[in-house]
C-alpha atoms as a PDB file:
ATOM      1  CA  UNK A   1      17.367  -1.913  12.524  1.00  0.00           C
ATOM      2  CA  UNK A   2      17.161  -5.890  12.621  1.00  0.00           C
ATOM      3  CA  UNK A   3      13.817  -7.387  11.815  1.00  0.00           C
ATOM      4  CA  UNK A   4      13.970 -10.929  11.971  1.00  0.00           C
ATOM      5  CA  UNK A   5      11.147 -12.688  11.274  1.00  0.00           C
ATOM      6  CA  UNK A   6       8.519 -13.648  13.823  1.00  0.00           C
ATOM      7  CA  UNK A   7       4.822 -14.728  13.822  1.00  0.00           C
ATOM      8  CA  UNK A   8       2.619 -16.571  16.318  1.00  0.00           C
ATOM      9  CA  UNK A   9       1.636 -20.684  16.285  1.00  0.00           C
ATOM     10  CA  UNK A  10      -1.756 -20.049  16.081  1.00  0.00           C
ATOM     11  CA  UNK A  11      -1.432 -17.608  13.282  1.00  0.00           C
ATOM     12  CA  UNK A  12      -2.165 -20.422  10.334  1.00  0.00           C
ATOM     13  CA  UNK A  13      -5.069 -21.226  12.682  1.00  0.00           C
ATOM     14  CA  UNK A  14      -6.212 -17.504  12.920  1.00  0.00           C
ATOM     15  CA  UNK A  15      -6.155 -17.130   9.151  1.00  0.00           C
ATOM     16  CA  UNK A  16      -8.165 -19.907   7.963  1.00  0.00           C
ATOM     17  CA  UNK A  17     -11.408 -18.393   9.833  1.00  0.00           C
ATOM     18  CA  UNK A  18     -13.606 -17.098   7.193  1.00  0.00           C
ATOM     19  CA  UNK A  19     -14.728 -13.373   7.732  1.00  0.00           C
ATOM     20  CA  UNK A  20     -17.836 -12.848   8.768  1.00  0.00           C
ATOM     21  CA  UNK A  21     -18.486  -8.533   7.531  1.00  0.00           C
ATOM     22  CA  UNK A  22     -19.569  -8.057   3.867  1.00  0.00           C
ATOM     23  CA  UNK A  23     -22.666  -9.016   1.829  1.00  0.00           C
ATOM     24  CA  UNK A  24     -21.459 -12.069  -0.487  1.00  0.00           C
ATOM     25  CA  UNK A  25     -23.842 -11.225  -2.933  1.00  0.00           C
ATOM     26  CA  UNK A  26     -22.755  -7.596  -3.631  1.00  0.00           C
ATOM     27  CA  UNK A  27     -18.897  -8.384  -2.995  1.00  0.00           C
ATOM     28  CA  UNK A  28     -18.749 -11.834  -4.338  1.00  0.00           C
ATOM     29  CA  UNK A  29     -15.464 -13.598  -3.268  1.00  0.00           C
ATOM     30  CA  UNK A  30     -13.923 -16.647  -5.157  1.00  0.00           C
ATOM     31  CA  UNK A  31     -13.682 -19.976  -3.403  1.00  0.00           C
ATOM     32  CA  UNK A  32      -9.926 -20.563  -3.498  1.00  0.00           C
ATOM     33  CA  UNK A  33      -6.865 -17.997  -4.714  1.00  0.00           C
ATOM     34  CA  UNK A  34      -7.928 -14.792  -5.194  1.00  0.00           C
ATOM     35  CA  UNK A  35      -7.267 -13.623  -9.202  1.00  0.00           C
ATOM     36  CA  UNK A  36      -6.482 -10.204  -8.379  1.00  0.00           C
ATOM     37  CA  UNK A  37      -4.341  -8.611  -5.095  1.00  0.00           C
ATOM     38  CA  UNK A  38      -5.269  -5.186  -4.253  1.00  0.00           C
ATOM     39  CA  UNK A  39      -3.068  -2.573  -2.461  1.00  0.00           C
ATOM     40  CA  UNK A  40      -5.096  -0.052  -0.774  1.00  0.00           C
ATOM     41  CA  UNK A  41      -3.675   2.820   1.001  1.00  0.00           C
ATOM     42  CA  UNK A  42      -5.907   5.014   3.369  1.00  0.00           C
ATOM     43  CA  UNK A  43      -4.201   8.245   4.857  1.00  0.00           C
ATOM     44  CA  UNK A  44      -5.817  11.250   7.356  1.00  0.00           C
ATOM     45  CA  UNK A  45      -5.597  12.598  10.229  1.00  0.00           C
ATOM     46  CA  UNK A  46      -5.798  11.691  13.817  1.00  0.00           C
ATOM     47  CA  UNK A  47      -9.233  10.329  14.608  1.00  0.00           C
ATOM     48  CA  UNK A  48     -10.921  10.665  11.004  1.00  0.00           C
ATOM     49  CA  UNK A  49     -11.784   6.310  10.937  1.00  0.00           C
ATOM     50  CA  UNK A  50      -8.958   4.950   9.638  1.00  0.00           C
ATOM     51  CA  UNK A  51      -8.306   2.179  11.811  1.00  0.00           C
ATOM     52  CA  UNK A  52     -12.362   1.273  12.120  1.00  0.00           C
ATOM     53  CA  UNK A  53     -12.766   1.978   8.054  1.00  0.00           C
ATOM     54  CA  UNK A  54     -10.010   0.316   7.068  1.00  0.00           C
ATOM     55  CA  UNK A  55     -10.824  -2.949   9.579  1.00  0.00           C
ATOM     56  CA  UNK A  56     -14.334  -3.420   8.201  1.00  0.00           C
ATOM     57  CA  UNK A  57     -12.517  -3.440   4.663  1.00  0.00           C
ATOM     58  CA  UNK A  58     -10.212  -5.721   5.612  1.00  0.00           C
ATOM     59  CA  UNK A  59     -13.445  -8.488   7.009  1.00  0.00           C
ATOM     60  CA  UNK A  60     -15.313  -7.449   3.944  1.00  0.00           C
ATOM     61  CA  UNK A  61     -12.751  -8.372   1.248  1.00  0.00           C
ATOM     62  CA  UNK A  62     -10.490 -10.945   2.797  1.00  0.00           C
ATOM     63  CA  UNK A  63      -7.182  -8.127   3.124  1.00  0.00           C
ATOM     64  CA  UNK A  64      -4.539  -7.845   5.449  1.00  0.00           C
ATOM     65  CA  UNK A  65      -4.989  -5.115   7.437  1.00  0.00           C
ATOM     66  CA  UNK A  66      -1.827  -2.936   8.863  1.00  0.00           C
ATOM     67  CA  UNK A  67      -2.244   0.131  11.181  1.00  0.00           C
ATOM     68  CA  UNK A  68       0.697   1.800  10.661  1.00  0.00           C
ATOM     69  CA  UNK A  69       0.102   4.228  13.257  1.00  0.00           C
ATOM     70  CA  UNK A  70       0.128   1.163  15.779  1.00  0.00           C
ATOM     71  CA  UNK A  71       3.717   0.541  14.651  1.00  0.00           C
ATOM     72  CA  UNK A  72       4.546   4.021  15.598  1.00  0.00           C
ATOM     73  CA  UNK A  73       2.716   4.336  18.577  1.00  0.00           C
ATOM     74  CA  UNK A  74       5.277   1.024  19.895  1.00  0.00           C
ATOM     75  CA  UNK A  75       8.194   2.690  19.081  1.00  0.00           C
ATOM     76  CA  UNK A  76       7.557   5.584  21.514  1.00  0.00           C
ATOM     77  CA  UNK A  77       6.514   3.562  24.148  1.00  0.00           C
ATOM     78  CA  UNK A  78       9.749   1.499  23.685  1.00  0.00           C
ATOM     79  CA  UNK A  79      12.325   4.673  23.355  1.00  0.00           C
ATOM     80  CA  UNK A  80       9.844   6.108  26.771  1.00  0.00           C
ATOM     81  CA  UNK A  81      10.716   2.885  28.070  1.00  0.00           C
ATOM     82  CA  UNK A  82      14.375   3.574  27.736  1.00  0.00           C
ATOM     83  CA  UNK A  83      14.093   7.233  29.274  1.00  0.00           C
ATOM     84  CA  UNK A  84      14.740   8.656  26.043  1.00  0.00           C
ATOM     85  CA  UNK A  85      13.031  11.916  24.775  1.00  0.00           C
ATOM     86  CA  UNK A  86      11.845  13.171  21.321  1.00  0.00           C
ATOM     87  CA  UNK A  87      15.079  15.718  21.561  1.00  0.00           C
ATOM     88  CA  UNK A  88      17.289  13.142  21.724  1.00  0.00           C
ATOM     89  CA  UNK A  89      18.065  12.260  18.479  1.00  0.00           C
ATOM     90  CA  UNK A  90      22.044  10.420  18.830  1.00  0.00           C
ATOM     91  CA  UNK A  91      20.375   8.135  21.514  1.00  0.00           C
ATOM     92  CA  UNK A  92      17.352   7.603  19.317  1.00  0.00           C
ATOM     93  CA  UNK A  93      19.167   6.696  16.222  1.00  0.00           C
ATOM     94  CA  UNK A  94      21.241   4.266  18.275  1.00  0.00           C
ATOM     95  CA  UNK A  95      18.908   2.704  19.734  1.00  0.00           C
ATOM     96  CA  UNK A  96      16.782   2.021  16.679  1.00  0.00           C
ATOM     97  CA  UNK A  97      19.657   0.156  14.958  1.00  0.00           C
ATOM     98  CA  UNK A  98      19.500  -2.865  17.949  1.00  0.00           C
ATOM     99  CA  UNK A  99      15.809  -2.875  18.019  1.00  0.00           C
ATOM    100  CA  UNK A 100      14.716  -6.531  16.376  1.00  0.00           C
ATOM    101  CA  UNK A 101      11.021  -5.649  14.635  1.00  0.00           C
ATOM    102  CA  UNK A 102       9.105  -8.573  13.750  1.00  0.00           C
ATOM    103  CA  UNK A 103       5.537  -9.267  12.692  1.00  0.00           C
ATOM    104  CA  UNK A 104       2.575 -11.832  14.075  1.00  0.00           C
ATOM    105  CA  UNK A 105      -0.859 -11.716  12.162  1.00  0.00           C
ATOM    106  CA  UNK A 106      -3.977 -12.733  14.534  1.00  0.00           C
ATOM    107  CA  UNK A 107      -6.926 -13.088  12.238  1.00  0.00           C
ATOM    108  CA  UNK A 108      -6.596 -10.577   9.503  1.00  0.00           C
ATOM    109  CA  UNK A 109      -4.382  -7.795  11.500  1.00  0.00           C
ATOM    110  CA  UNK A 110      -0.818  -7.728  11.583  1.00  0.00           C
ATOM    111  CA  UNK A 111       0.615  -6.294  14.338  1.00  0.00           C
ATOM    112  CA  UNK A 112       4.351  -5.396  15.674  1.00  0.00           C
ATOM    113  CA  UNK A 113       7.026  -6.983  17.699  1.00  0.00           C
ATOM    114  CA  UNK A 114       9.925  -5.900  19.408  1.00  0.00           C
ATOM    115  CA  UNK A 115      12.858  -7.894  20.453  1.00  0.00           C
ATOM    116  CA  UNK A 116      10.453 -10.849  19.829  1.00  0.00           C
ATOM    117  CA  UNK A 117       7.934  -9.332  22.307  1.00  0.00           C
ATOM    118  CA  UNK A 118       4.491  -8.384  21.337  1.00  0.00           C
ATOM    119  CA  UNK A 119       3.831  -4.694  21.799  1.00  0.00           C
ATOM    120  CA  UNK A 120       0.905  -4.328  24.873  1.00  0.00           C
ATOM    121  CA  UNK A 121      -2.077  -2.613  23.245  1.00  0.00           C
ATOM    122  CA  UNK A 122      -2.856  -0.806  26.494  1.00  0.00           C
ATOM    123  CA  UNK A 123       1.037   0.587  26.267  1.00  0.00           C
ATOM    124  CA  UNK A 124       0.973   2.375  23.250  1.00  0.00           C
ATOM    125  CA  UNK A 125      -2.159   4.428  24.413  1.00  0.00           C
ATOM    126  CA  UNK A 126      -1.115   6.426  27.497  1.00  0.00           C
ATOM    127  CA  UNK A 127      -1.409   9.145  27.894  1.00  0.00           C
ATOM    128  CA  UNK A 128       2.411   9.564  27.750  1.00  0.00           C
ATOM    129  CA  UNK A 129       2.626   8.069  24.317  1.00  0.00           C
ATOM    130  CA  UNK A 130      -0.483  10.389  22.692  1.00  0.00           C
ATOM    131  CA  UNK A 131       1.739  13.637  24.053  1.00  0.00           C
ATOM    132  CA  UNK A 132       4.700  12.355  22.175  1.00  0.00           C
ATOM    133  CA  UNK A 133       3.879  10.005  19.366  1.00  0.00           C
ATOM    134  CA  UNK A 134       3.748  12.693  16.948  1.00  0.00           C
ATOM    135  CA  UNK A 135       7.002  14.274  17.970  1.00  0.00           C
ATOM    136  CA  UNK A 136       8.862  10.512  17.668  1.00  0.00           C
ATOM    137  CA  UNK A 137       7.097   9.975  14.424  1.00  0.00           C
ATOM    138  CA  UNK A 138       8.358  13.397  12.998  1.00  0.00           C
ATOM    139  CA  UNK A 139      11.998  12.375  13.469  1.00  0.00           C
ATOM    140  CA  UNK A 140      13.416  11.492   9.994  1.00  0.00           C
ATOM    141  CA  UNK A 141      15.341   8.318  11.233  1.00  0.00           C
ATOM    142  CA  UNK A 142      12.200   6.954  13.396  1.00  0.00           C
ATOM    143  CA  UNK A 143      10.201   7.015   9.631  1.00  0.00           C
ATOM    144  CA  UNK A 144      13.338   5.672   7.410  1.00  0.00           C
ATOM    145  CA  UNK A 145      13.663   2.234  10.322  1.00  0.00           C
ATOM    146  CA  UNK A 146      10.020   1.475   9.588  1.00  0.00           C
ATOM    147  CA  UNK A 147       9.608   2.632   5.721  1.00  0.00           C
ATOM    148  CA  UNK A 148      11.453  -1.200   4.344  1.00  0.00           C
ATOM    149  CA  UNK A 149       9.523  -2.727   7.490  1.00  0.00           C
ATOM    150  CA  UNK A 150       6.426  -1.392   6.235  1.00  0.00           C
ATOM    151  CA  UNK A 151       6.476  -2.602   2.992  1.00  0.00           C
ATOM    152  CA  UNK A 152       7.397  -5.778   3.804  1.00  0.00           C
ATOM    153  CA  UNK A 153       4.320  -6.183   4.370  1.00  0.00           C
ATOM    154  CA  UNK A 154       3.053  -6.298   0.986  1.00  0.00           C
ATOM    155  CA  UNK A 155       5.120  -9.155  -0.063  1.00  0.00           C
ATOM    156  CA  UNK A 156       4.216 -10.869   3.227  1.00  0.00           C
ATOM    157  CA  UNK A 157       0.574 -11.153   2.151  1.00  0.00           C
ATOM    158  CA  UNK A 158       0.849 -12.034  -1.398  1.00  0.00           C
ATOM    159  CA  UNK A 159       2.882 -15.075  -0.455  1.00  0.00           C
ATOM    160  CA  UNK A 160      -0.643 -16.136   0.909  1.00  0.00           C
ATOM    161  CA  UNK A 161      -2.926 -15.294  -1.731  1.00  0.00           C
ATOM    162  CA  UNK A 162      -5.565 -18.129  -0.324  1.00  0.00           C
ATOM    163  CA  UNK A 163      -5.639 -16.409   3.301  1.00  0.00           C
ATOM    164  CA  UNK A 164      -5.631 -12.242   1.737  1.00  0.00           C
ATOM    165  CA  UNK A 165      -7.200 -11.194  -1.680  1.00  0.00           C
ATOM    166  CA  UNK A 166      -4.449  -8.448  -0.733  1.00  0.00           C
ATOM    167  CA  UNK A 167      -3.490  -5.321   1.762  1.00  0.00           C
ATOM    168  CA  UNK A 168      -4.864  -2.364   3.616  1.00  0.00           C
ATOM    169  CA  UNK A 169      -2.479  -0.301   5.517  1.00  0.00           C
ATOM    170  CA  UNK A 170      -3.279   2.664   6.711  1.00  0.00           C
ATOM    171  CA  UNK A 171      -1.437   5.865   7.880  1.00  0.00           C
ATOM    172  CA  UNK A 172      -0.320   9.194   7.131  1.00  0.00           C
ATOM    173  CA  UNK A 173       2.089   8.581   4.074  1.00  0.00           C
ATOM    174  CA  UNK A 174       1.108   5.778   2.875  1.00  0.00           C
ATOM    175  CA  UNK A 175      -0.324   7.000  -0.516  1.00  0.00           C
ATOM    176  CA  UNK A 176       2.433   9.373  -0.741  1.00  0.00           C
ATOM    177  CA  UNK A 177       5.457   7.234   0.812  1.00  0.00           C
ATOM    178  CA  UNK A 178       4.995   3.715   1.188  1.00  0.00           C
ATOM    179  CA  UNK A 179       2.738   2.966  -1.361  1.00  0.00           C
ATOM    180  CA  UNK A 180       2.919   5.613  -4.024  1.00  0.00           C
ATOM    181  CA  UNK A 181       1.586   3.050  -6.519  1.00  0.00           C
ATOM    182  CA  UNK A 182      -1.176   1.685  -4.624  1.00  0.00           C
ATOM    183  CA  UNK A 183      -4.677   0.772  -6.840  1.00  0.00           C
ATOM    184  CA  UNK A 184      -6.289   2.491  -4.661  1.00  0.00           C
ATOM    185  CA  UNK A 185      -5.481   5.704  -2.543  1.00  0.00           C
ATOM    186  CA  UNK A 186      -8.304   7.165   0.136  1.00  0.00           C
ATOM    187  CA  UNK A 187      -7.613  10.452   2.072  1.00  0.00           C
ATOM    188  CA  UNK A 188     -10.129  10.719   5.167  1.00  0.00           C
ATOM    189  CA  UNK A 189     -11.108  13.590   6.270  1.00  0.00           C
ATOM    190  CA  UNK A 190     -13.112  15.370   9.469  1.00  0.00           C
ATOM    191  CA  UNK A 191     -13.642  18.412  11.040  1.00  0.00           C
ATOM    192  CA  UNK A 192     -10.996  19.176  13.706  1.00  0.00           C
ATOM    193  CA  UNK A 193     -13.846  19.269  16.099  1.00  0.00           C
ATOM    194  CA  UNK A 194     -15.140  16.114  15.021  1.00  0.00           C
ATOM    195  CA  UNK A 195     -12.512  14.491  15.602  1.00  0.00           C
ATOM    196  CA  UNK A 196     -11.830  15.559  19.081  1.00  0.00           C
ATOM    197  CA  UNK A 197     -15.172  14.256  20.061  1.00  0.00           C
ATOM    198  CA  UNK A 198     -14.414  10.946  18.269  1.00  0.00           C
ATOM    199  CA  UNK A 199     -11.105  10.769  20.414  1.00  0.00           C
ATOM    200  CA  UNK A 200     -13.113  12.285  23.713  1.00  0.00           C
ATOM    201  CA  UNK A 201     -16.267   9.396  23.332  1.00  0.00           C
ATOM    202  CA  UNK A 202     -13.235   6.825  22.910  1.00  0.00           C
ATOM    203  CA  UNK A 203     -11.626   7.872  26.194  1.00  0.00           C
ATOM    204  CA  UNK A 204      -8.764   9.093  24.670  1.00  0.00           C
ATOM    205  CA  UNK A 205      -7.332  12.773  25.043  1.00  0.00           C
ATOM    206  CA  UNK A 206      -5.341  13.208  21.960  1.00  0.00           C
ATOM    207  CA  UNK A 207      -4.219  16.591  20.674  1.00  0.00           C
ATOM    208  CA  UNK A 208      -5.985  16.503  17.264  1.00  0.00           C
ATOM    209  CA  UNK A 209      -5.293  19.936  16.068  1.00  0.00           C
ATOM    210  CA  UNK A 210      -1.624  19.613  17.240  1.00  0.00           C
ATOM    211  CA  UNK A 211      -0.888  16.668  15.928  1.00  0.00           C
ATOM    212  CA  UNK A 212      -2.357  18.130  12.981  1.00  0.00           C
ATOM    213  CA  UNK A 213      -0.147  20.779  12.838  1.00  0.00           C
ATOM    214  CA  UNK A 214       3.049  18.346  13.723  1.00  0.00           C
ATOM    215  CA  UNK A 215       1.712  16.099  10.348  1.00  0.00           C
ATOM    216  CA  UNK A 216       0.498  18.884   7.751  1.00  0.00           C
ATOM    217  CA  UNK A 217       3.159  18.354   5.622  1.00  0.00           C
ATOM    218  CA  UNK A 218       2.636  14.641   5.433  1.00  0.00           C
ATOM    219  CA  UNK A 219      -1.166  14.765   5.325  1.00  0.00           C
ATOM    220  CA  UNK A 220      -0.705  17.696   2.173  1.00  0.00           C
ATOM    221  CA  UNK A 221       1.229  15.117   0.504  1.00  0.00           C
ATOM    222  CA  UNK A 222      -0.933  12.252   0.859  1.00  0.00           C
ATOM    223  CA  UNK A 223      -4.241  14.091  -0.045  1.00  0.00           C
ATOM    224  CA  UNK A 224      -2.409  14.907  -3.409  1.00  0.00           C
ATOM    225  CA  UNK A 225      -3.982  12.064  -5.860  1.00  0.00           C
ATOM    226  CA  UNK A 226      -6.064  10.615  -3.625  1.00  0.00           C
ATOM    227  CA  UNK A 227     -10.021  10.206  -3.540  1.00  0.00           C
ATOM    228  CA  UNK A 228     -10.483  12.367  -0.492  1.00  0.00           C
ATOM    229  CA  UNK A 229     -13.881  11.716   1.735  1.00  0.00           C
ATOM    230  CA  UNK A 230     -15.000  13.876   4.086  1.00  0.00           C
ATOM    231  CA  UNK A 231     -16.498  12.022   6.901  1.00  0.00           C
ATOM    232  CA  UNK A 232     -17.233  14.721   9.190  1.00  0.00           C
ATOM    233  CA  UNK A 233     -21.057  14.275   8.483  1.00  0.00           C
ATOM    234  CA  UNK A 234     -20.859  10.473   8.137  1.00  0.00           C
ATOM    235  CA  UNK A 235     -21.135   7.358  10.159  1.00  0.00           C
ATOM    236  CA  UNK A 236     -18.946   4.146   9.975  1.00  0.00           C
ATOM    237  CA  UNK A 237     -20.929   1.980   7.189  1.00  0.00           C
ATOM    238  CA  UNK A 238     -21.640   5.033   5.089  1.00  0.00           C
ATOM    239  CA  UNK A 239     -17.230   5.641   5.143  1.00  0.00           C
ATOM    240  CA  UNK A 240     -17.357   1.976   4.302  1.00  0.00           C
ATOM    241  CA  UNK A 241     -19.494   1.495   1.593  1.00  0.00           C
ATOM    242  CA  UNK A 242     -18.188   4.896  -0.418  1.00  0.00           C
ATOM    243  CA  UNK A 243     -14.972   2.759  -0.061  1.00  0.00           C
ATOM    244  CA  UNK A 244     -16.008  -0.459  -0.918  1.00  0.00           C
ATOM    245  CA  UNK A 245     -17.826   0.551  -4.176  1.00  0.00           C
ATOM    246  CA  UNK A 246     -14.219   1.750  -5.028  1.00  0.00           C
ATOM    247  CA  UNK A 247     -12.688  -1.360  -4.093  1.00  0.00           C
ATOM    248  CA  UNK A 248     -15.446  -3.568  -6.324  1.00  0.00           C
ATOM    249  CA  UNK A 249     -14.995  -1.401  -9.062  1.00  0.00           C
ATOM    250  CA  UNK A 250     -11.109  -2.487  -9.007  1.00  0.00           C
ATOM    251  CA  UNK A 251     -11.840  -5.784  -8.514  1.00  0.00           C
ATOM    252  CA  UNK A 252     -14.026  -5.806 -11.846  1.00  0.00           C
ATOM    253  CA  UNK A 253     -11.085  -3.881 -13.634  1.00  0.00           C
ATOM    254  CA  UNK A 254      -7.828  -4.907 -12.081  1.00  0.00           C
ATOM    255  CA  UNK A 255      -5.805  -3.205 -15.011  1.00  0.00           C
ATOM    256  CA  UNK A 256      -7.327   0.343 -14.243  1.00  0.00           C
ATOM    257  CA  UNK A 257      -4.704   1.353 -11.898  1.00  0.00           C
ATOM    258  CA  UNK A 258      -2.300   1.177 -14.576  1.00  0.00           C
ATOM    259  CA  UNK A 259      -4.229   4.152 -16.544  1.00  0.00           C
ATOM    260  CA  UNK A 260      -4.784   5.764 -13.313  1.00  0.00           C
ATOM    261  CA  UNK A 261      -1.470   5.874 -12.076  1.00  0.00           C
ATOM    262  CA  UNK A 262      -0.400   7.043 -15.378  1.00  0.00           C
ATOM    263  CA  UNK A 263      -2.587  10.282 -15.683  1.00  0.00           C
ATOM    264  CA  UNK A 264      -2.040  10.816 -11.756  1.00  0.00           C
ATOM    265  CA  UNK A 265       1.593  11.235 -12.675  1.00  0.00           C
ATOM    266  CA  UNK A 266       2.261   8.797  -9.603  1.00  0.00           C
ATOM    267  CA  UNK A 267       5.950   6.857  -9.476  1.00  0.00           C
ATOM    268  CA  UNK A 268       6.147   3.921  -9.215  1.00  0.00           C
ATOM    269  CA  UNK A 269       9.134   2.730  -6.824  1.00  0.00           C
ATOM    270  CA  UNK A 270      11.610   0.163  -7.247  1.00  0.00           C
ATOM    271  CA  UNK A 271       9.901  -3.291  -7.069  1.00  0.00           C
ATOM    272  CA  UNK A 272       5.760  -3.959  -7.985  1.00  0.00           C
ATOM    273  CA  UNK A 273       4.262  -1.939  -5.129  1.00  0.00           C
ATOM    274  CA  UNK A 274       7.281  -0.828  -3.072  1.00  0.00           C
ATOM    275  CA  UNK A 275       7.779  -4.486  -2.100  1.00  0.00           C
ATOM    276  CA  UNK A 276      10.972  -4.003  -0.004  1.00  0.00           C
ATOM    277  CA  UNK A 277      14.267  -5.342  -1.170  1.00  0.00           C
ATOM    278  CA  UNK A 278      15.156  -8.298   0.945  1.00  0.00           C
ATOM    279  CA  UNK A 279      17.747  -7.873   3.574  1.00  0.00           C
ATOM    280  CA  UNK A 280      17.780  -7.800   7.402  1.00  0.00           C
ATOM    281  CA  UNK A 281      15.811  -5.241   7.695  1.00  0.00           C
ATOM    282  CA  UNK A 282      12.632  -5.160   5.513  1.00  0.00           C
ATOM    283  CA  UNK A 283      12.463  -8.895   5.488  1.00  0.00           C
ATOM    284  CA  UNK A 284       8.938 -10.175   7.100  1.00  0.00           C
ATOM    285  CA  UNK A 285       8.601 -13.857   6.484  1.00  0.00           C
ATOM    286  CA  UNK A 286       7.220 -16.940   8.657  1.00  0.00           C
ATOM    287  CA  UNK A 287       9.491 -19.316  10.358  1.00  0.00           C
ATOM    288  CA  UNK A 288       7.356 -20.729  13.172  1.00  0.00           C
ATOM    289  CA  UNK A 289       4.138 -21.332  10.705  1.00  0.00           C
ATOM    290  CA  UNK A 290       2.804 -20.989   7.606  1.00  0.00           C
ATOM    291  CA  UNK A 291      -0.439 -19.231   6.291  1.00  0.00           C
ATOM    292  CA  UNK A 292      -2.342 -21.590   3.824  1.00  0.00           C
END
């Protein structure tokens, strides 16, 4: 799968606006370059506040923020777009290998592009895409395209340590797969129930407990070693600030993970964080602008 390199002209622009979420005073950030880059990986099921959870961290400490799920989500709508089904695995592998995936960040959010064409938002949540997503995302070549792409990501953001004190991404394997390594590795949880009426008040219709059942495995393995937090009983700042006294505490002791990773019996893949390898198709970089 080709992934050249893409991100918008205003994107230099976007990144220099300060963020507004946090209290300065508990969550003091430096002026300039930050001293320490965090990788934090949040994992759970459909509609337990990831995406809201880990976009309020993302304001709060100054991170890159990168909703996996998103990515996935724009690959079904593109192999719907091109009549293909989540049976049909020779078309699907051969049509993943032309697919160009790039990358654009507006603000502090990255978000996909295909054949140098941002993905619709409105596109990747039909009700077409929610029947199927899981199914795609279940196929073993749809996750090996976008594991390099992924964690690209990583490498992306530390090349712009004054615009991202580091990286949330968030996900189903992301503790377990993509960031294994990670100084910090949340598991959200909710009530199945809870969940569908988080979905249902969103306008959404999405098959929690089957999509459940279509991501156990992944979900078993990214719960192992994480701090799991049920948020069943919990609103949206109380998810947040559990998280972000986590996050402060790393930021006071940078060289914890090290010990915790250790004990965890965690690997630790190839490169510092499963920063991908370059080549054609991990590689994330800027050619149109540059992030200060």
């Amino acid at each position: 799968m080709k992934t050249p390199p893409n991100t918008s002209p205003n994107t230099a622009r976007a990144a220099r606006r300060p963020a507004a979420a946090g209290d300065p005073t508990r969550y003091p950030l430096p002026a300039t370059r930050y001293p320490a880059f965090l990788i934090i990986a949040i994992d759970g099921g459909a509609a337990s506040g990831k995406s809201t959870t880990a976009r309020a961290l993302s304001e709060r400490f100054h991170l890159l923020h990168v909703d996996t799920g998103s990515f996935y989500r724009a690959i079904t709508a593109e192999l719907l777009r091109q009549n293909l089904t989540p049976d049909d695995h020779p078309a699907i592998r051969a049509t993943l290998t032309h697919l160009a995936l790039g990358a654009r960040v507006e603000g502090r959010t990255a978000h996909m592009e295909i054949d140098a064409r941002p993905v619709d938002p409105g596109a990747i949540r039909t009700a077409e895409v929610n029947a199927t997503v899981a199914q795609f995302a279940a196929i073993p070549e749809v996750r090996a395209a976008l594991l390099d792409y992924q964690r690209a990501f990583a490498p992306l953001a530390r090349a712009h340590a004054n615009a991202f004190r580091g990286l949330v991404m968030e996900g189903r394997d992301i503790g377990s797969k993509i960031f294994p390594d990670a100084d910090l590795r949340i598991f959200l949880h909710a009530d199945p129930v809870e969940r569908a009426r988080r979905r249902s008040n969103e306008g959404l219709q999405d098959q929690v407990a089957r999509r459940d059942a279509l991501d156990n495995q992944r979900l078993l393995e990214s719960a192992q070693g994480a701090t799991i937090i049920d948020s069943t009983h919990l609103n949206l700042d109380q998810v947040v600030e559990k998280i972000s006294a986590l996050v402060a505490e790393k930021l006071q002791n940078p060289e914890g993970k090290s010990q915790r990773t250790q004990d965890s019996g965690l690997r630790t893949p190839d490169s510092a964080h499963g920063a991908a390898t370059p080549n054609r198709k991990s590689k994330i970089e800027n050619r149109k602008s540059k992030i200060p």
